[in-house]
Protein backbone atom coordinates (compact mmCIF):
# COMPACT_ATOMS: atom_id res chain seq x y z
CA UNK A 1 0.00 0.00 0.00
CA UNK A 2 1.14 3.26 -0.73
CA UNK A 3 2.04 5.54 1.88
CA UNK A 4 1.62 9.29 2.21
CA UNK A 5 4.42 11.80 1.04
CA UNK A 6 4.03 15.46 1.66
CA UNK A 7 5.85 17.95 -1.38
CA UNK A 8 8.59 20.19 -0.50
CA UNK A 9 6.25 23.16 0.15
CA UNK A 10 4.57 24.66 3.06
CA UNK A 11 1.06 23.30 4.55
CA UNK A 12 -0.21 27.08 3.26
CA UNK A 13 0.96 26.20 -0.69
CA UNK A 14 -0.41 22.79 -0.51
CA UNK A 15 -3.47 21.88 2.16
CA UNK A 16 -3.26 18.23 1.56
CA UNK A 17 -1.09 14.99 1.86
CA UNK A 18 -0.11 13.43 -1.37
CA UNK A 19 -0.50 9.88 -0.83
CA UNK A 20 0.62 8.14 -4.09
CA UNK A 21 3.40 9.58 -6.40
CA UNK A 22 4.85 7.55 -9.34
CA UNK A 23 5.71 8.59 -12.78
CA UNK A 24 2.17 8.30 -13.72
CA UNK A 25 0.10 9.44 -11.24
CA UNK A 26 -0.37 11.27 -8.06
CA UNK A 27 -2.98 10.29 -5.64
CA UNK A 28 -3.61 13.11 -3.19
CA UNK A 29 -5.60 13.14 0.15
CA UNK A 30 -8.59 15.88 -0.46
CA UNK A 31 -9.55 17.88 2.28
CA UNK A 32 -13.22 18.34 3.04
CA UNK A 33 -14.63 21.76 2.15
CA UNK A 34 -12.50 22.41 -0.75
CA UNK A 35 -13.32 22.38 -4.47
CA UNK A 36 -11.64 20.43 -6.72
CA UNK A 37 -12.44 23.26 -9.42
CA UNK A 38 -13.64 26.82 -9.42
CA UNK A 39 -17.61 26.22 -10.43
CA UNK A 40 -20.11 28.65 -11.84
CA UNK A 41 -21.62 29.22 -8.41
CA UNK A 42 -18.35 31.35 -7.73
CA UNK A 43 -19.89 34.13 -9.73
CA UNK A 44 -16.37 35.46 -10.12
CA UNK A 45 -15.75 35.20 -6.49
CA UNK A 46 -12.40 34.48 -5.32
CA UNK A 47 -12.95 30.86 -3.80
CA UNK A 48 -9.75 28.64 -3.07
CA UNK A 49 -10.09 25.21 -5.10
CA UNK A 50 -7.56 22.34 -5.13
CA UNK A 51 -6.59 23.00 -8.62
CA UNK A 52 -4.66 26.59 -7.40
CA UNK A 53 -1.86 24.29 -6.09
CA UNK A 54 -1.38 22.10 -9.12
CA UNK A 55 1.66 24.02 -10.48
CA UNK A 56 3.48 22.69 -6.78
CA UNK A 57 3.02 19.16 -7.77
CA UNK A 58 5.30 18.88 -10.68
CA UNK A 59 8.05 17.15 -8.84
CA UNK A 60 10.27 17.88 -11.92
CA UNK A 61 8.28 17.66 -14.48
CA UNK A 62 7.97 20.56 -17.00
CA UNK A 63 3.45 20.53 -17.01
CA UNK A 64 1.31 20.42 -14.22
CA UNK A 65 -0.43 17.59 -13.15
CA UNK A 66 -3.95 17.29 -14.13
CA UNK A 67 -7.39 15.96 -11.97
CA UNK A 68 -8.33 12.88 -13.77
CA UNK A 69 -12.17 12.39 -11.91
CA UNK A 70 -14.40 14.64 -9.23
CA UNK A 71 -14.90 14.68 -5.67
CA UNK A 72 -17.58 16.68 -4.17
CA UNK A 73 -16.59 20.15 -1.96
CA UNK A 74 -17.26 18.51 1.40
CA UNK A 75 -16.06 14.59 0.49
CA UNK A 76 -13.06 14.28 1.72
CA UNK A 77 -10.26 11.45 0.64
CA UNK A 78 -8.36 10.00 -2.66
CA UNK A 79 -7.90 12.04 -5.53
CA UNK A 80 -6.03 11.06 -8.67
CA UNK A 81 -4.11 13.06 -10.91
CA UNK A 82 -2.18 12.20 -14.16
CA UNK A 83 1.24 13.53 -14.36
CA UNK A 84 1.13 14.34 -18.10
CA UNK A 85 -1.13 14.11 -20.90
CA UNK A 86 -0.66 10.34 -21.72
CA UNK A 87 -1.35 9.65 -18.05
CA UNK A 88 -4.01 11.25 -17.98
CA UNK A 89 -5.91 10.35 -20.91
CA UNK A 90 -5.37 6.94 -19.64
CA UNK A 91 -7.14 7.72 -15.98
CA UNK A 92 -9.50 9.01 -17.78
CA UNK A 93 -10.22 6.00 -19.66
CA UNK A 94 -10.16 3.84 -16.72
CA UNK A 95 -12.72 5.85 -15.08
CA UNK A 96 -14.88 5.66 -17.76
CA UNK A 97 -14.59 2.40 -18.57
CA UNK A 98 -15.38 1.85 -14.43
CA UNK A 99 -12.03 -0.32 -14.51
CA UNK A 100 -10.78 1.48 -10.82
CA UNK A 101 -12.12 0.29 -7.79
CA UNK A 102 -13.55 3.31 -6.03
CA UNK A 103 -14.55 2.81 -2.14
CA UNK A 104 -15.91 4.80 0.21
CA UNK A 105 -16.40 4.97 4.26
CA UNK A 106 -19.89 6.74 5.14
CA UNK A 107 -21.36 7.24 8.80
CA UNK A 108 -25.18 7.16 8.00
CA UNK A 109 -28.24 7.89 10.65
CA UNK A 110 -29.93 5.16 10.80
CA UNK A 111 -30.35 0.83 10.89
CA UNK A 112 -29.59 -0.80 7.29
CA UNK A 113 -31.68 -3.68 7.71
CA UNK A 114 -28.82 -5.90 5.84
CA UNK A 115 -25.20 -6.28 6.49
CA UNK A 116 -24.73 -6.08 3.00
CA UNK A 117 -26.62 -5.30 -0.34
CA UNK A 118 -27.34 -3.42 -4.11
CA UNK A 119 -28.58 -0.08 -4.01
CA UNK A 120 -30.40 0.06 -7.90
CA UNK A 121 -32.20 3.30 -8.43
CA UNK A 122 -31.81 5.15 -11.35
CA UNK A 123 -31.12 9.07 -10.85
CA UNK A 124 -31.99 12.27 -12.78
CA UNK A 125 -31.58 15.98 -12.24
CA UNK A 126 -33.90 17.54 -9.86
CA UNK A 127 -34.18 20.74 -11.71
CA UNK A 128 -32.65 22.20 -14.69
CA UNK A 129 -30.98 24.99 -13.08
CA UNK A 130 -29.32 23.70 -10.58
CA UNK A 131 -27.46 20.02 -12.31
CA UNK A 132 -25.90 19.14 -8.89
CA UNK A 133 -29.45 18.50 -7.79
CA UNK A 134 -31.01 15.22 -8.13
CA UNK A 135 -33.36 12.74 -7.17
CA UNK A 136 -34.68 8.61 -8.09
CA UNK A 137 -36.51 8.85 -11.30
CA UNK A 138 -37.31 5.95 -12.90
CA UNK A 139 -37.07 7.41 -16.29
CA UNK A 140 -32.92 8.86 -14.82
CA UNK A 141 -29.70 6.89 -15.50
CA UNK A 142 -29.25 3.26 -14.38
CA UNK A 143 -27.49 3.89 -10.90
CA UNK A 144 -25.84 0.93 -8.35
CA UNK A 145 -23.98 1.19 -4.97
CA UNK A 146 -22.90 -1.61 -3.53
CA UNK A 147 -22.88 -1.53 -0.05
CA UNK A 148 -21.33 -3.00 3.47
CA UNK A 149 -21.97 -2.44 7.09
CA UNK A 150 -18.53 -1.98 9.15
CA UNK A 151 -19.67 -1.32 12.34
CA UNK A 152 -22.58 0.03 13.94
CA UNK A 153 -23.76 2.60 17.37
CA UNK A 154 -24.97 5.15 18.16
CA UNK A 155 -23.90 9.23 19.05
CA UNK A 156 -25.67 11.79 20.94
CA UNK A 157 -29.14 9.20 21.19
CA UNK A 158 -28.79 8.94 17.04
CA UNK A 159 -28.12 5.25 15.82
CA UNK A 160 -25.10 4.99 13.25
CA UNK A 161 -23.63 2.95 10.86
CA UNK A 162 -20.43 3.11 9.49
CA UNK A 163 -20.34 1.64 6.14
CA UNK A 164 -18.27 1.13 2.79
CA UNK A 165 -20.07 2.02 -0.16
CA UNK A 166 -18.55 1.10 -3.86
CA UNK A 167 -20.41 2.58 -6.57
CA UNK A 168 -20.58 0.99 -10.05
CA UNK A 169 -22.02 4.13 -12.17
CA UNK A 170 -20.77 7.68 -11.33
CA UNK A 171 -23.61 9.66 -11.06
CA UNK A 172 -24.04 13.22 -9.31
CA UNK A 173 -24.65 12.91 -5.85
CA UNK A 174 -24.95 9.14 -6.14
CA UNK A 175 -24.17 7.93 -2.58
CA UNK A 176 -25.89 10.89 -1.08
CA UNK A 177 -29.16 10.26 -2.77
CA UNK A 178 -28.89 6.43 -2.33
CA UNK A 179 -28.15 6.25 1.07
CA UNK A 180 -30.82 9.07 1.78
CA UNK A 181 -33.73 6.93 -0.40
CA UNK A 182 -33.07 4.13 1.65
CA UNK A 183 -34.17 5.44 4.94
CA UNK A 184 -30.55 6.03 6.41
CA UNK A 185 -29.11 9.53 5.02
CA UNK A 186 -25.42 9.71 5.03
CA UNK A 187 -24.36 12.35 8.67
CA UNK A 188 -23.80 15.69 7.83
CA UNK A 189 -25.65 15.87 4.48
CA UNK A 190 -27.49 19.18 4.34
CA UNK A 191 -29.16 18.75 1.08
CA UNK A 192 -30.63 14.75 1.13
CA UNK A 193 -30.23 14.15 4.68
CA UNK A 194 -31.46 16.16 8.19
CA UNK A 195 -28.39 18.09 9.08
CA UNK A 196 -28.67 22.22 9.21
CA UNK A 197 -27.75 24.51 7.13
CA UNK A 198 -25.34 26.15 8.82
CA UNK A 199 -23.18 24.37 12.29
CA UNK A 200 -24.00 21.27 11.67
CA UNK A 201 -20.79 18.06 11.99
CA UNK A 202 -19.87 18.04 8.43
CA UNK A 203 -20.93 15.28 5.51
CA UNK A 204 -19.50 12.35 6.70
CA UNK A 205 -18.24 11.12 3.34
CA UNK A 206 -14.90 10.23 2.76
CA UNK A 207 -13.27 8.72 -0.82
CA UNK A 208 -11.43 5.93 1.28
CA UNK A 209 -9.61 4.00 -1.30
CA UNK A 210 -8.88 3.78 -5.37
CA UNK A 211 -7.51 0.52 -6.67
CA UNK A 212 -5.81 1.58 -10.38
CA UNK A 213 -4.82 -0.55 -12.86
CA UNK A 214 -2.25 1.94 -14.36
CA UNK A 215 0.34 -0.57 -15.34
CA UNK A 216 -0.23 -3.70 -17.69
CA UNK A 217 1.82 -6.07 -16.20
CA UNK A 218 2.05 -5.41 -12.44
CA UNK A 219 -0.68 -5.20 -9.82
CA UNK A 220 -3.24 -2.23 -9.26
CA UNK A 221 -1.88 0.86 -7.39
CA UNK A 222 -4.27 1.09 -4.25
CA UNK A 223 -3.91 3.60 -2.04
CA UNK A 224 -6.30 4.51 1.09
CA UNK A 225 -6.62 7.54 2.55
CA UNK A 226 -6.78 8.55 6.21
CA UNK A 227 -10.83 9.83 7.65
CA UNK A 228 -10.40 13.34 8.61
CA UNK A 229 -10.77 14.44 11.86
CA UNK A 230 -14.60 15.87 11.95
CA UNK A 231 -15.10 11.69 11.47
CA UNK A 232 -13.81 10.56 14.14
CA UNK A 233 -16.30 10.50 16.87
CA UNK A 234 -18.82 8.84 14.68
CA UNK A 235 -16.63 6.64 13.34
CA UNK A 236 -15.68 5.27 17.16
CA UNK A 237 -18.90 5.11 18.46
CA UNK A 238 -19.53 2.71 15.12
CA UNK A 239 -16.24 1.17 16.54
CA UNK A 240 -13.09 2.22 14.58
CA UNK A 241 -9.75 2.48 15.89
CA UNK A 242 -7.46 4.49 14.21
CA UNK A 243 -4.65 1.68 14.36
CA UNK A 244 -7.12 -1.31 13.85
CA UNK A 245 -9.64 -0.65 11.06
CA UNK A 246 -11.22 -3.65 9.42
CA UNK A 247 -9.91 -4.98 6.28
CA UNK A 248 -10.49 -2.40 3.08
CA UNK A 249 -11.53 -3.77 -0.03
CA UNK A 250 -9.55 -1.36 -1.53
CA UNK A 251 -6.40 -2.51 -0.05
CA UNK A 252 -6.50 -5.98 -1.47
């Protein structure tokens, strides 16, 4: 497994780990509450987005490295990057193709009835105006999560479930809207779930391992990423230890 390696800049130049770097790729550790890139919402506001700090993660090279996929502002964990065109044209493939394993850690409020299971519900936009929005349609995009319960408890009276969610399309808001249908919204969701506007813990989503077949003839690259911090308390009372987590399909 690969394991985290910080560039030669300050923590003010670059706000994240990078947790992966070979000649191909980078795989960097997202923080939650930052953009990947500078959306239309910004309205020619001056918001900082992850791409701003792409020019100090070169490591030699003569371009910039480019974001090869999307994470939501407030998921946190494993972004990849290609180091050059060629790289990146090929993560881009990959992703498209759905050949990289993509898994997540959740803390949802609520029981899941199974230990494990298919989330099938096709998705479509909510409204026209605002594309981020969206909602189970049958007449939307075929949309699956697979799904599995890690632990389970419960915080401040609320019962909790910590769980690892893979999903096999790549919709908008896929996990969010999923795990909201099915009667356990994902902690910290503000838009599908019950948390507040404003104050409340933070979406409790977190991109916890990619699994990249980048290389022919050798083995996938995985690499996990650490849960932030605003996790943590959730994450315990569902019984994580940060020195003893259960297996991750993503490290295999």
């Amino acid at each position: 497994m690969s394991q985290p390696d910080r560039p030669a800049l300050s923590q003010d130049e670059t706000p994240f780990a990078v947790l992966h770097r070979d000649a191909m790729m980078l795989v960097v550790d997202k923080p939650a509450g930052l953009p990947v890139h500078r959306g239309p919402a910004a309205k020619g506001r001056i918001v900082p987005v992850l791409t701003d700090h792409l020019d100090g993660l070169r490591f030699g090279l003569p371009r910039r490295p480019e974001v090869a996929h999307r994470l939501d502002r407030d998921t946190s964990g494993c972004l990849a990057l290609g180091r050059h065109p060629r790289a990146t044209a090929l993560l881009n493939r990959l992703f498209r193709d759905g050949l990289i394993g993509k898994h997540y850690w959740a803390v949802v409020e609520g029981e899941p009835a199974d230990e494990a299971g298919l989330i099938d519900l096709p998705l479509a936009r909510r409204s026209p105006e605002r594309g981020w929005w969206m909602k189970v349609d049958p007449a939307g995009l075929p949309s699956q999560t697979r799904y599995r319960v890690l632990g389970r408890g419960q915080l401040d009276g609320t019962p909790l479930a910590w769980l690892e969610l893979s999903p096999l399309t790549g919709r908008t808001h896929q996990l969010r809207v999923h795990c909201a249908q099915s009667g356990w919204p994902i902690r910290g969701d503000e838009v599908y779930g019950r948390a507040p506007r404003e104050g409340g813990p933070g979406l409790h989503l977190h991109a916890r391992g990619l699994s990249v077949p980048l290389y022919p003839k050798r083995e996938p690259v995985r690499v996990t990423a650490p849960p932030p911090a605003h996790h943590h308390a959730a994450l315990a009372a569902c019984g994580w230890t940060p020195d003893a987590a259960p297996d991750d399909t993503a490290a295999r």
